[in-house]
C-alpha atoms as a PDB file:
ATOM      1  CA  UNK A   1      59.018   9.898   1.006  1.00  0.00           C
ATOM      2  CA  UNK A   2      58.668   6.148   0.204  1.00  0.00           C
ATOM      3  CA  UNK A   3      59.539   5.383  -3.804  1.00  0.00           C
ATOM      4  CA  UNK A   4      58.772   1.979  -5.718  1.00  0.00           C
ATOM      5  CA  UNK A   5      62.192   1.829  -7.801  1.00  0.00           C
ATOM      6  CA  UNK A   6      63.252   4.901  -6.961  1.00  0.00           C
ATOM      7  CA  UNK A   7      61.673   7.387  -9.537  1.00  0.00           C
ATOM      8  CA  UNK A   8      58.321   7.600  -8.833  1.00  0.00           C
ATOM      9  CA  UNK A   9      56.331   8.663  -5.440  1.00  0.00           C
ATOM     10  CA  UNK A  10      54.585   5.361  -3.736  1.00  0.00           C
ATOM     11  CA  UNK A  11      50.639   5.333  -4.181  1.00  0.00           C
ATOM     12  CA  UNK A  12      49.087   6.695  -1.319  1.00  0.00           C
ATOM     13  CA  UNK A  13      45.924   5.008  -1.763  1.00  0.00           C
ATOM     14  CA  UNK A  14      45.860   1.574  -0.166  1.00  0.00           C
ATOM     15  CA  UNK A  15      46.594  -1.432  -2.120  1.00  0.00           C
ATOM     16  CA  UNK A  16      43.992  -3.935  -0.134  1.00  0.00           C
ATOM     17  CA  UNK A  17      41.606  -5.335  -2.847  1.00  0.00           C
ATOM     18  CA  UNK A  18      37.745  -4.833  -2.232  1.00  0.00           C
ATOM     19  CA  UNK A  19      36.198  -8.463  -3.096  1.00  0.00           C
ATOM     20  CA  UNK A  20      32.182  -7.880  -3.766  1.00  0.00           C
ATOM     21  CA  UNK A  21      32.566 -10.876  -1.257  1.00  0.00           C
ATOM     22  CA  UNK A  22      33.562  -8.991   1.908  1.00  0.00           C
ATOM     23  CA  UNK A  23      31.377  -5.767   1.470  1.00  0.00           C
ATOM     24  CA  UNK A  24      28.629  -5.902   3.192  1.00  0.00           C
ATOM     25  CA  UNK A  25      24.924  -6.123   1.883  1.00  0.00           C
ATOM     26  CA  UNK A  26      22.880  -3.109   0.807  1.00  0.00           C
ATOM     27  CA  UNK A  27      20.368  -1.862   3.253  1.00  0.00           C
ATOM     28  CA  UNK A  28      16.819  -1.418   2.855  1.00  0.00           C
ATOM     29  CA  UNK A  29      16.848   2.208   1.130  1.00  0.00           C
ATOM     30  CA  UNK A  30      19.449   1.088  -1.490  1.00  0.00           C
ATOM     31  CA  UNK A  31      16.899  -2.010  -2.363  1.00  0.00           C
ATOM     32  CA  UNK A  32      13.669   0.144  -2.245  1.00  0.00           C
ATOM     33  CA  UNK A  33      15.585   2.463  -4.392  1.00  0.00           C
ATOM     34  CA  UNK A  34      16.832  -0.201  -6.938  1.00  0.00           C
ATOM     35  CA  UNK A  35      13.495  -1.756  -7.046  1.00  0.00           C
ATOM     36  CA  UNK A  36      12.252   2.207  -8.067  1.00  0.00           C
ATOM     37  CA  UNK A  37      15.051   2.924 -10.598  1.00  0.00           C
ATOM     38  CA  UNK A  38      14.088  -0.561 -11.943  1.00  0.00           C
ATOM     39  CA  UNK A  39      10.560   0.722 -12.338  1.00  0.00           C
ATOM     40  CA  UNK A  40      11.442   3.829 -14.083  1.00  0.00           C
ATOM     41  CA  UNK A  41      13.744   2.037 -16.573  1.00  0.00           C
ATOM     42  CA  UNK A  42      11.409  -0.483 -17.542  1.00  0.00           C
ATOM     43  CA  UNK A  43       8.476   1.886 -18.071  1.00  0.00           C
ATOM     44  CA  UNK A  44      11.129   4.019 -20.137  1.00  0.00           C
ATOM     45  CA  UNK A  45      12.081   1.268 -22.266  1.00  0.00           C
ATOM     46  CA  UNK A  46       8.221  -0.034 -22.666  1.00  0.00           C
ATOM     47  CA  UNK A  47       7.497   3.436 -24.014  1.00  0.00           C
ATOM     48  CA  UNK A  48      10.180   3.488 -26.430  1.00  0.00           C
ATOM     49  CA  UNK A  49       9.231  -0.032 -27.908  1.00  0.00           C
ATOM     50  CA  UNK A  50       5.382   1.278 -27.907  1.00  0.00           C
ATOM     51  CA  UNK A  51       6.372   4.506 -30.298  1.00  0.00           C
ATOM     52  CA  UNK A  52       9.063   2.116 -32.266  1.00  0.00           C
ATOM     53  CA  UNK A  53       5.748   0.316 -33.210  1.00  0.00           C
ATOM     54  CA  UNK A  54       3.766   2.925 -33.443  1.00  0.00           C
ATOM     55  CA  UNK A  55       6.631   4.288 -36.066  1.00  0.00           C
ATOM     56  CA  UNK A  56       6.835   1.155 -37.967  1.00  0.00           C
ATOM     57  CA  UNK A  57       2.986   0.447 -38.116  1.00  0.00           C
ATOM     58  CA  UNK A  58       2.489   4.260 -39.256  1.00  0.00           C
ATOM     59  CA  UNK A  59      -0.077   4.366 -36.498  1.00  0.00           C
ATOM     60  CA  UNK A  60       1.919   7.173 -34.708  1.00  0.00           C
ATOM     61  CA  UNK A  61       0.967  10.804 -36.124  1.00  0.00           C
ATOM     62  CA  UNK A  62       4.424  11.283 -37.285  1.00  0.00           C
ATOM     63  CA  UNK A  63       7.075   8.879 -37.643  1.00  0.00           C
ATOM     64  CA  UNK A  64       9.857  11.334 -37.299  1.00  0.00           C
ATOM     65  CA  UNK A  65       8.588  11.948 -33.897  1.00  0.00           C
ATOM     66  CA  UNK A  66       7.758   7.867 -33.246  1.00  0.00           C
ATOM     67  CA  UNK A  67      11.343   7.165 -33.923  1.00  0.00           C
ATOM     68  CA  UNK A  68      12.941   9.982 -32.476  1.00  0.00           C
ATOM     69  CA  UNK A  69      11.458   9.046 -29.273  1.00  0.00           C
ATOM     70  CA  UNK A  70      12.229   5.259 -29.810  1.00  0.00           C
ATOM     71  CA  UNK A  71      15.471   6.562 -30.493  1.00  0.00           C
ATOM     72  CA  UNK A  72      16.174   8.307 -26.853  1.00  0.00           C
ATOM     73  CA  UNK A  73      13.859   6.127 -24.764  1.00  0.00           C
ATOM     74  CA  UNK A  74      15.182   2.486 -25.910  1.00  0.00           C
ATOM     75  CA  UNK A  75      18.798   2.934 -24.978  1.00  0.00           C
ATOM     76  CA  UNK A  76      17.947   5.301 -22.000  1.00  0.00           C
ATOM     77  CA  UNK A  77      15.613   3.282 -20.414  1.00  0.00           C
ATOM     78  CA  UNK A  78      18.015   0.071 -20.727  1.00  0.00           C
ATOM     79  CA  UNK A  79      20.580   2.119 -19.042  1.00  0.00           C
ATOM     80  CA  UNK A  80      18.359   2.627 -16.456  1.00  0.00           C
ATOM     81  CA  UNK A  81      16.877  -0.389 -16.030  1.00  0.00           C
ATOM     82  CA  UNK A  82      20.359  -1.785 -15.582  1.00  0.00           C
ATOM     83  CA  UNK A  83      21.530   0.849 -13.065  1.00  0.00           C
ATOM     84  CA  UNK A  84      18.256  -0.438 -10.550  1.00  0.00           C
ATOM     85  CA  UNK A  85      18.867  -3.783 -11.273  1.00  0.00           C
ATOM     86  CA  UNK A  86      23.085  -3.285  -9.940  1.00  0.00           C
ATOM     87  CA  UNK A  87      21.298  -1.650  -6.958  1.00  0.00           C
ATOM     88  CA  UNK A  88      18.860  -4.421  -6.463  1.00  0.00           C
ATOM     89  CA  UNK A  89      22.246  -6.746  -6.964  1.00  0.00           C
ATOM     90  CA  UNK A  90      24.163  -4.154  -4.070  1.00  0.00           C
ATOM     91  CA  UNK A  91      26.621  -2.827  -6.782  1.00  0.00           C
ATOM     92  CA  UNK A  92      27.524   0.660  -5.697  1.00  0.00           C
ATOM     93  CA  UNK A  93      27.865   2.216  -9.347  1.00  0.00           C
ATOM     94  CA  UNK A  94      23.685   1.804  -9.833  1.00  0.00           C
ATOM     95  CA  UNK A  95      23.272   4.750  -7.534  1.00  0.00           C
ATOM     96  CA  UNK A  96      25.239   7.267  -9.833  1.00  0.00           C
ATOM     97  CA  UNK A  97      22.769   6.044 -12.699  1.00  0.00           C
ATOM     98  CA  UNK A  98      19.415   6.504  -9.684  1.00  0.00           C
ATOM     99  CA  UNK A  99      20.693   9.838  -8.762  1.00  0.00           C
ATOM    100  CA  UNK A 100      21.252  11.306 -12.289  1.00  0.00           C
ATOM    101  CA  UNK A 101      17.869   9.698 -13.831  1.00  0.00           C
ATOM    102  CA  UNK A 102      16.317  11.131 -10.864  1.00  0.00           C
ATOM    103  CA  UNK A 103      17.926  14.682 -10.875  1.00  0.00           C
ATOM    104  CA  UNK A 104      16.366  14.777 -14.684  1.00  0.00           C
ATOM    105  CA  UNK A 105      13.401  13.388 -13.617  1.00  0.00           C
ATOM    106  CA  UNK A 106      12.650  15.717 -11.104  1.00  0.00           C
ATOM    107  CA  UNK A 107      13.615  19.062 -13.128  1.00  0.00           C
ATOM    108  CA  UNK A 108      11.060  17.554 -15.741  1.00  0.00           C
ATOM    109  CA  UNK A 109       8.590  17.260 -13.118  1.00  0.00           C
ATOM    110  CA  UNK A 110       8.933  20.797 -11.372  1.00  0.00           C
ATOM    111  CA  UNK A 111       8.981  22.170 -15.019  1.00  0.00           C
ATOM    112  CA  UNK A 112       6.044  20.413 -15.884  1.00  0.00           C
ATOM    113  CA  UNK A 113       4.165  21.340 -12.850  1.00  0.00           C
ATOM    114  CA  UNK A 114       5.391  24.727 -12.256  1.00  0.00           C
ATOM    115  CA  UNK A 115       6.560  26.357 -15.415  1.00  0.00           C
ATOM    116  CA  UNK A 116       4.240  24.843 -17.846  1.00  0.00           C
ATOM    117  CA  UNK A 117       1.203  25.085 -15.473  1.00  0.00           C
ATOM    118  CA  UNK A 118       0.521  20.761 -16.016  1.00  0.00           C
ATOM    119  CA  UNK A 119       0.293  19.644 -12.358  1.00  0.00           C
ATOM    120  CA  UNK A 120      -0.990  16.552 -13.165  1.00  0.00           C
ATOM    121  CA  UNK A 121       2.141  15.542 -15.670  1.00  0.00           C
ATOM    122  CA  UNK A 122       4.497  17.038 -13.403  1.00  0.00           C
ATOM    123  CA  UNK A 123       3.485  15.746 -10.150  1.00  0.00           C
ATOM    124  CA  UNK A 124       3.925  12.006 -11.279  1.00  0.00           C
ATOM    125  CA  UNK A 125       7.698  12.832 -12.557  1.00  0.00           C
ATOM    126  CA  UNK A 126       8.561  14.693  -8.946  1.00  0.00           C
ATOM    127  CA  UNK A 127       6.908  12.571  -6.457  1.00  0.00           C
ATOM    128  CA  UNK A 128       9.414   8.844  -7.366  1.00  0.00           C
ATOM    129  CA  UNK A 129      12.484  11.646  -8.096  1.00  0.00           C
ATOM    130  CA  UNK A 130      12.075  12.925  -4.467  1.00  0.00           C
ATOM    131  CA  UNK A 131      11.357   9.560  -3.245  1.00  0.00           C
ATOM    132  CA  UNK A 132      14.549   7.467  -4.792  1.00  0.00           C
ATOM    133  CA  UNK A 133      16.910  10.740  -3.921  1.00  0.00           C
ATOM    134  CA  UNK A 134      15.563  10.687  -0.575  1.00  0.00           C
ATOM    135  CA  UNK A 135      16.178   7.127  -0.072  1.00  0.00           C
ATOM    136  CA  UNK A 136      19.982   7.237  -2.301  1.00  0.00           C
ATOM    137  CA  UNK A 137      21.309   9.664  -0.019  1.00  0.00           C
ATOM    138  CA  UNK A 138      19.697   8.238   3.290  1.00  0.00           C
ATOM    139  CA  UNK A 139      22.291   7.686   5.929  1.00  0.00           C
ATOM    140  CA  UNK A 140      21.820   3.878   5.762  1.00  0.00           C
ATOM    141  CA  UNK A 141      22.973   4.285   1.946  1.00  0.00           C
ATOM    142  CA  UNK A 142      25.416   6.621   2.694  1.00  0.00           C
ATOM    143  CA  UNK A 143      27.026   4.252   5.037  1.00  0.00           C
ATOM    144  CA  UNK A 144      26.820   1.504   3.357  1.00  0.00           C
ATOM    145  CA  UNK A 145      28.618   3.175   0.210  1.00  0.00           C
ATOM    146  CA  UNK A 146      31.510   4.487   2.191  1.00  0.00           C
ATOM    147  CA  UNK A 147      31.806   0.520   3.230  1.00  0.00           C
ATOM    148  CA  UNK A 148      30.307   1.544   7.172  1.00  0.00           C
ATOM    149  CA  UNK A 149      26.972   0.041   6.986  1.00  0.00           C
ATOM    150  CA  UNK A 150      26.388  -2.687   9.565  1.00  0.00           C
ATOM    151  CA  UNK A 151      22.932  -4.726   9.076  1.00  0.00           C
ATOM    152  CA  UNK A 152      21.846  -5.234  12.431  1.00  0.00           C
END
């Protein structure tokens, strides 16, 4: 076994730097699918400035619930917003933010549909879920993550 000075075990993990330069571009699915998460966050965060609002104007039926929901969405759907737009930008740690959003998104939408007997809110939540974790774990994307994709 290799050391460094002689106490400690050599890395085993390769010490060539990745430059965002020499990876190559993100295919198709990971664009669609940034362009989707994108979507998702920007409608998330539009909803939680519409109850903030709503809150502050006392328009909303209760406040409590205005600003509790201003409260999640806000932050959420900036997190999520940024997570499409680093998969629009082919940066590789968007898709963990896609996936997870999407996971939620999904349960929400089979317990809507399903569970609480509410088709028509539950539908809208599945049908982008299964389309964006369709298209994040798409063999193009897949490739492309483990640094294989070729664009033809």
């Amino acid at each position: 076994m290799t050391t460094n000075d002689g106490d400690r075990p050599r890395a085993t993990r390769s010490t060539v730097k990745r430059s965002g330069a020499t990876r190559t571009a993100a295919p198709g699915t990971v664009l669609v699918a940034g362009g989707l998460v994108a979507l998702e966050g920007a409608i998330a965060l539009l909803v939680g400035i519409v109850e903030l609002v709503r809150g502050l104007t006392g328009s909303a039926a209760t406040t409590t619930g205005a600003y509790g929901l201003a409260f999640w969405m806000i932050p959420m759907g900036a997190a999520v917003l940024a997570g499409g737009v680093a998969l629009l930008r082919g940066k590789r740690w968007g898709r963990t933010v896609g996936v997870l959003t999407n996971l939620l998104l999904g349960f929400t939408g089979i317990s809507g549909a399903f569970a609480q007997s509410s088709p028509l809110l539950g539908y809208p939540l599945l049908a982008p879920a299964i389309v964006v974790l369709v298209l994040l774990f798409s063999p193009p994307t897949v490739a492309w993550l483990e640094g294989e994709y070729r664009r033809d």
